[in-house]
N, C-alpha and C. Protein backbone atom coordinates (compact mmCIF):
# COMPACT_ATOMS: atom_id res chain seq x y z
N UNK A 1 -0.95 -4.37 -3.78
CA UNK A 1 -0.62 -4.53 -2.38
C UNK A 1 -0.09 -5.94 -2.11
N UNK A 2 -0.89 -6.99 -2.99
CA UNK A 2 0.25 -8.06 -2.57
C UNK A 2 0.89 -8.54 -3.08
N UNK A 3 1.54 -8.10 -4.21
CA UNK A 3 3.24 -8.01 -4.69
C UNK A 3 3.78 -7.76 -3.71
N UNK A 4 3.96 -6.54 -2.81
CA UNK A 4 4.53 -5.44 -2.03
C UNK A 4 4.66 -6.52 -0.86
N UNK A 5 3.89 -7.30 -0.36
CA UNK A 5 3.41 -8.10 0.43
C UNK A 5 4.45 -9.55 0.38
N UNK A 6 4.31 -9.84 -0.64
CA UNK A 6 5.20 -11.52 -1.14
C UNK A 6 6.56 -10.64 -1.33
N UNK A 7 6.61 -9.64 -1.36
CA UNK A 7 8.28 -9.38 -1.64
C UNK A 7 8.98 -9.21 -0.58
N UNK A 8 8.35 -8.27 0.65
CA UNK A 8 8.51 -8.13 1.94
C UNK A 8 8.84 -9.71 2.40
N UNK A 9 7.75 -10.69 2.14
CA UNK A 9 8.27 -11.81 3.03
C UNK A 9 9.46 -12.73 2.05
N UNK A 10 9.88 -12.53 1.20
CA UNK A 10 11.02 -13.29 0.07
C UNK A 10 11.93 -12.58 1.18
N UNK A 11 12.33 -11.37 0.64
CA UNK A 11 13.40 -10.09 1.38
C UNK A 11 13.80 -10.28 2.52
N UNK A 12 12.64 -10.39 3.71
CA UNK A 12 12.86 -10.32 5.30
C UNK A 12 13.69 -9.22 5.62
N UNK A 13 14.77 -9.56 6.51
CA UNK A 13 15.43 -8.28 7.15
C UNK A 13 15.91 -7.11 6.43
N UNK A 14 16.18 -7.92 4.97
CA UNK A 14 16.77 -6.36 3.61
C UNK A 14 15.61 -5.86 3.01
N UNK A 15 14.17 -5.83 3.23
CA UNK A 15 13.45 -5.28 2.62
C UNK A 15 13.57 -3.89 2.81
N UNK A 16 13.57 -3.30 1.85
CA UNK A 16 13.44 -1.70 2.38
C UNK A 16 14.87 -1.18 1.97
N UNK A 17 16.09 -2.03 2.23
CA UNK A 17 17.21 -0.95 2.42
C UNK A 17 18.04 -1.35 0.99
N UNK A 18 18.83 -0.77 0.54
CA UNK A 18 19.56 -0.36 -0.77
C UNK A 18 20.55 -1.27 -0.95
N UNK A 19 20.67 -1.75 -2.24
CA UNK A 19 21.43 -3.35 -2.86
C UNK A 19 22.70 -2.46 -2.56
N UNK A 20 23.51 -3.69 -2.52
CA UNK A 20 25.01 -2.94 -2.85
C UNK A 20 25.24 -3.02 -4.41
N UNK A 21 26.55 -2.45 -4.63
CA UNK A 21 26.97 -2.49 -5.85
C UNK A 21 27.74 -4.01 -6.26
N UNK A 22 28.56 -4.59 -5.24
CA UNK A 22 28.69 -5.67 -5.80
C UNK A 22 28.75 -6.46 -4.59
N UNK A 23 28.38 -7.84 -4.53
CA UNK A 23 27.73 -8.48 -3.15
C UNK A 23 29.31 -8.48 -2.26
N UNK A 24 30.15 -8.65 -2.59
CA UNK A 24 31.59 -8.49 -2.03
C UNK A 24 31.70 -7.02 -1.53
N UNK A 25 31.34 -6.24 -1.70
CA UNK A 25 31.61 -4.79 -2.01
C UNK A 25 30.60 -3.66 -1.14
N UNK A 26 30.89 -3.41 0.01
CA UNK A 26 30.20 -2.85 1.01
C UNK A 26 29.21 -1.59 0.61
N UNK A 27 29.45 -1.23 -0.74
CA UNK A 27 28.87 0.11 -1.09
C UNK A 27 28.05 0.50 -1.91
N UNK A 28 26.48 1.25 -1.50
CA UNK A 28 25.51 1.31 -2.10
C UNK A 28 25.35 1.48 -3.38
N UNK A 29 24.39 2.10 -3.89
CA UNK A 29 24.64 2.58 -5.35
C UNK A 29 24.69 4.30 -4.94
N UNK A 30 23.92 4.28 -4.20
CA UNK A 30 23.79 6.37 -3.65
C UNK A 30 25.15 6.30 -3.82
N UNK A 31 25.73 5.88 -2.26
CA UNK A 31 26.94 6.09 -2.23
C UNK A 31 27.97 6.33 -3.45
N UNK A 32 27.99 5.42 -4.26
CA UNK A 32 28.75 5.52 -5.45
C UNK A 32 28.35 6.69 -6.96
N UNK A 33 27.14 6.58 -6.56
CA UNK A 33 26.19 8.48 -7.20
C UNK A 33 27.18 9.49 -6.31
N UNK A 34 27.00 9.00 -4.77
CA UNK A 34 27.43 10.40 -4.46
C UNK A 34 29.05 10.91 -4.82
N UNK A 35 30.18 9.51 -4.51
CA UNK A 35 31.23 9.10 -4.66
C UNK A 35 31.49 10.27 -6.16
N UNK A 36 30.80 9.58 -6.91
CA UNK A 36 30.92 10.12 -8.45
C UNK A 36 30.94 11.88 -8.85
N UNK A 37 29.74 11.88 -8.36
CA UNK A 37 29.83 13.70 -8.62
C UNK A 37 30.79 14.61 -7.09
N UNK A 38 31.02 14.13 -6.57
CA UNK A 38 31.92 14.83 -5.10
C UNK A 38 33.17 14.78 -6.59
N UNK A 39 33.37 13.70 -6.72
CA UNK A 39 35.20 13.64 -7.58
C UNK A 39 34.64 14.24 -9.26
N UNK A 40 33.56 14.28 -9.62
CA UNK A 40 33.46 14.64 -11.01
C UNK A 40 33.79 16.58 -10.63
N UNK A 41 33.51 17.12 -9.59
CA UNK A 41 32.85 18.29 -9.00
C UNK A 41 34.62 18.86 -8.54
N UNK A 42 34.94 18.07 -8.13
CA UNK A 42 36.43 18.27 -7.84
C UNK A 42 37.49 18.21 -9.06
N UNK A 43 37.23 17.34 -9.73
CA UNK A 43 38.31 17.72 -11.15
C UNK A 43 37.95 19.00 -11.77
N UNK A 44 36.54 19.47 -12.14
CA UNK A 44 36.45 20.84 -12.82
C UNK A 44 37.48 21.73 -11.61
N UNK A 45 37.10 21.86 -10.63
CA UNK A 45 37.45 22.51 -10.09
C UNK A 45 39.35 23.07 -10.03
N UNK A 46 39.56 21.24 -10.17
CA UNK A 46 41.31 21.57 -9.98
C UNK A 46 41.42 21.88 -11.64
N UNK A 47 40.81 21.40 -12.58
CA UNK A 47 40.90 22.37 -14.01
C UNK A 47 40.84 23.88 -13.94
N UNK A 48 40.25 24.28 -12.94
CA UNK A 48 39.76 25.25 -13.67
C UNK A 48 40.73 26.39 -12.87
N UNK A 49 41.47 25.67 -11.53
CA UNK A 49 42.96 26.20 -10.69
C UNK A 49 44.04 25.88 -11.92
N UNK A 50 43.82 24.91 -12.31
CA UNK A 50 45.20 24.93 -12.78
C UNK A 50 45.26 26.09 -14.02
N UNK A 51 44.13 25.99 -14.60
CA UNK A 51 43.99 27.49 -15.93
C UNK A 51 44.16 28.97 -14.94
N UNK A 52 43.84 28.87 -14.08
CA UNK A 52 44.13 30.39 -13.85
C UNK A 52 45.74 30.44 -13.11
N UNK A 53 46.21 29.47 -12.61
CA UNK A 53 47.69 29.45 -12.59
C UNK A 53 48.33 29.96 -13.96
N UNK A 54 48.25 28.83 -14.28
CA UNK A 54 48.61 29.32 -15.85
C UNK A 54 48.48 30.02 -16.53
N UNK A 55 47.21 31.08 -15.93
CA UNK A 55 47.20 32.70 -16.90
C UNK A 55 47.94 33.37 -15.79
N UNK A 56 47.77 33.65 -14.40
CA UNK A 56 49.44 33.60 -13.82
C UNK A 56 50.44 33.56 -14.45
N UNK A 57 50.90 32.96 -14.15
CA UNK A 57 52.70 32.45 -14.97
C UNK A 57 52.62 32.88 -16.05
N UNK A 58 51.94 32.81 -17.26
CA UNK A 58 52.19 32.98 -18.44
C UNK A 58 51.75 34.98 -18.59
N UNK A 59 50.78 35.28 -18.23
CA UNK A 59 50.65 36.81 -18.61
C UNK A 59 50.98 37.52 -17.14
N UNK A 60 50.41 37.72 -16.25
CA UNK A 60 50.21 38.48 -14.65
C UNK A 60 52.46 38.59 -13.69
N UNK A 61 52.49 37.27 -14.39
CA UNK A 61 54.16 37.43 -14.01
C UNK A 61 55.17 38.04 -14.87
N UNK A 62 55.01 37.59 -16.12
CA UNK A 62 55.95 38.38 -16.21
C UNK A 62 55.64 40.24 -16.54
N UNK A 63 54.62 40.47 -16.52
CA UNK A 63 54.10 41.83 -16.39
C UNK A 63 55.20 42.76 -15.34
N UNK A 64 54.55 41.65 -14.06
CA UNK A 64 55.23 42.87 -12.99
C UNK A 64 56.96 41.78 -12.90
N UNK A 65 57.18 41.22 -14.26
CA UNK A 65 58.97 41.25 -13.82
C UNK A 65 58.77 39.89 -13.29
N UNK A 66 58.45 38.65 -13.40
CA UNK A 66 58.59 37.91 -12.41
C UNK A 66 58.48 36.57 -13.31
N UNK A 67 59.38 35.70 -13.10
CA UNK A 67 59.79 34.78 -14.69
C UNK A 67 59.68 35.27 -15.88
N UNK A 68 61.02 35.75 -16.20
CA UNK A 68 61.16 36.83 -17.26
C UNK A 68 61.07 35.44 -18.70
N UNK A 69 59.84 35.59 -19.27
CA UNK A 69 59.54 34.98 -20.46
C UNK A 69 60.14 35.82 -21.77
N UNK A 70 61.06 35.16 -22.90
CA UNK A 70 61.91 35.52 -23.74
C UNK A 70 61.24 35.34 -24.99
């Protein structure tokens, strides 16, 4: 309890709330957790559009006639 105690009074007004990532740099670490998987979560995703385009175009088109592949 009085660790918790001497750290509170070192800290003062930032006790309690979340370091930034870099003291220049307005943004938490969550934030940059969250930052991370939103865009990690979004590339599978545009991978995984762009593969079914591409079984599109390559098999589903020219089936019914449509970019006649030679």
């Amino acid at each position: 309890m009085g660790e918790s105690k001497r750290r509170k009074e070192v800290l003062g007004e930032k006790y309690g709330q979340e370091p930034n990532i870099l003291p220049w740099i307005p943004i938490t670490k969550s934030q940059a957790d969250k930052f991370m998987n939103i865009t990690t979560r979004t590339t599978w995703v545009a991978i995984f559009g762009l593969l079914a385009f591409w079984a599109t175009v390559r098999f589903v088109g020219p089936a019914f006639g449509w970019w006649n592949v030679e």
